[in-house]
Protein backbone atom coordinates (compact mmCIF):
# COMPACT_ATOMS: atom_id res chain seq x y z
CA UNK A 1 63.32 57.60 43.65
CA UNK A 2 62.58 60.87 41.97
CA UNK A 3 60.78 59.28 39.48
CA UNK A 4 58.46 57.37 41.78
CA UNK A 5 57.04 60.62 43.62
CA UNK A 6 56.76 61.98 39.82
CA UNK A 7 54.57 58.85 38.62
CA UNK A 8 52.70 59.39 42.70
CA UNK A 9 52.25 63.06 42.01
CA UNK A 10 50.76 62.32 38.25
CA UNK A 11 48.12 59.99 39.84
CA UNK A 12 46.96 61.47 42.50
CA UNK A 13 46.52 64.71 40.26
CA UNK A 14 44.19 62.36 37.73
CA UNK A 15 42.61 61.18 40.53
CA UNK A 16 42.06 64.77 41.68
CA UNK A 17 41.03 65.72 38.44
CA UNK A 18 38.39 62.78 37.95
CA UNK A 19 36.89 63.57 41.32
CA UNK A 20 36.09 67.29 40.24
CA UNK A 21 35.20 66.02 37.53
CA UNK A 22 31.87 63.73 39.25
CA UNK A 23 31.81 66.87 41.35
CA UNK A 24 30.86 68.99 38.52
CA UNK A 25 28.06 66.61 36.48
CA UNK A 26 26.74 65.78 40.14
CA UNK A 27 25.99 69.49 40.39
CA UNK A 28 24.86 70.11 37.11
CA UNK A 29 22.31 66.87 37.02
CA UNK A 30 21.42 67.99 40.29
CA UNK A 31 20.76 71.59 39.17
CA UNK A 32 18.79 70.33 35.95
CA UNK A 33 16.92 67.90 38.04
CA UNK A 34 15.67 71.09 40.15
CA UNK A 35 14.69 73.08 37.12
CA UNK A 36 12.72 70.55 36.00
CA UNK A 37 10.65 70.09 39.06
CA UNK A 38 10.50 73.81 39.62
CA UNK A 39 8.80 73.95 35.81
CA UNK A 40 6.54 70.83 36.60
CA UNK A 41 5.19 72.67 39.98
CA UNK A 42 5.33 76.28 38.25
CA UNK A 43 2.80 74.19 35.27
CA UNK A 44 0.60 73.00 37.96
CA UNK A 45 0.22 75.77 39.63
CA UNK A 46 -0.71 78.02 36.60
CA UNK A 47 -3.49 75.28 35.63
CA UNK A 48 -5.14 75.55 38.87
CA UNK A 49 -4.05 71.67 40.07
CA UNK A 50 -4.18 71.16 43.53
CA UNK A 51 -1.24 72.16 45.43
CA UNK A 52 0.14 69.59 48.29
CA UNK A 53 0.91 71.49 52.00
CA UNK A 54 4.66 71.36 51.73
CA UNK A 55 6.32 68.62 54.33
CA UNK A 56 6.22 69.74 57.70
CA UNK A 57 9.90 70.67 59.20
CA UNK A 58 11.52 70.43 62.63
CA UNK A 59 13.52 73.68 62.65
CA UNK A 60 16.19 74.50 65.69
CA UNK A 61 15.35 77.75 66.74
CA UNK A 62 16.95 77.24 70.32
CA UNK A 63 19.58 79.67 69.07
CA UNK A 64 17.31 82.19 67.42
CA UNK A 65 16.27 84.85 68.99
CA UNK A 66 12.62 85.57 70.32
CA UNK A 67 12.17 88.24 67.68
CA UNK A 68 13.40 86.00 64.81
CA UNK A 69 11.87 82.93 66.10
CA UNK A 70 8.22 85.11 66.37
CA UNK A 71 8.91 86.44 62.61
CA UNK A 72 9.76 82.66 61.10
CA UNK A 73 6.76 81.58 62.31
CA UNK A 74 4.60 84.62 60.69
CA UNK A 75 6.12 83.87 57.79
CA UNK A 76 4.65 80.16 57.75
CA UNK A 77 1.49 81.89 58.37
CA UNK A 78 1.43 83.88 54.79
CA UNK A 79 0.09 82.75 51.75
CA UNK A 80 2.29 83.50 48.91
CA UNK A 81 1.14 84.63 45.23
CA UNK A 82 1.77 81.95 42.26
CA UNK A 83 4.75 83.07 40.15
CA UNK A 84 3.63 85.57 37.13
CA UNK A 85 6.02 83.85 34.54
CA UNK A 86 9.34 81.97 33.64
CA UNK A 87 12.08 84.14 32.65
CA UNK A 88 14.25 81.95 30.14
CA UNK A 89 17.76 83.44 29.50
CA UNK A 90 19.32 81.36 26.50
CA UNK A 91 22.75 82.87 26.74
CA UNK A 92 23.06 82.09 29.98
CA UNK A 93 23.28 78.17 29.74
């Protein structure tokens, strides 16, 4: 008996263990996938290429209030400098 909920409690900690692992290369191929995108629009935006509108969003605001909901929507209004640069830290990979 013992030795069945030792042999239960070894297998569900692999399984555990396997599903952090896919956890953690999901994130990091989803993080790497984002850099490169971020580069690719940060590239075409230095070179002049014409930028798309970004997607138009359906935001809930019927919990903001007036203030904030009058703010967010100044803030679509702006039009936001290009980035300057890429600041590459190689220690930090």
């Amino acid at each position: 008996m013992a030795m069945r909920i030792v042999r239960f409690g070894e297998r569900a900690l692999i399984g555990v263990g396997l599903a952090l692992c896919l956890a953690w290369t999901g994130a990091r191929l989803h993080g790497e996938i984002g850099r490169r995108a971020s580069l690719r629009e940060f590239e075409q935006a230095r070179s002049g290429a014409a930028t798309k509108a970004p997607p138009a969003r359906v935001v809930d605001d019927s919990l903001w209030s007036k203030k904030r909901v009058l703010a967010y929507r100044e803030s679509l209004r702006k039009e936001f400098p290009a980035p300057l640069a890429v600041l590459r830290i190689p220690k930090a990979k």
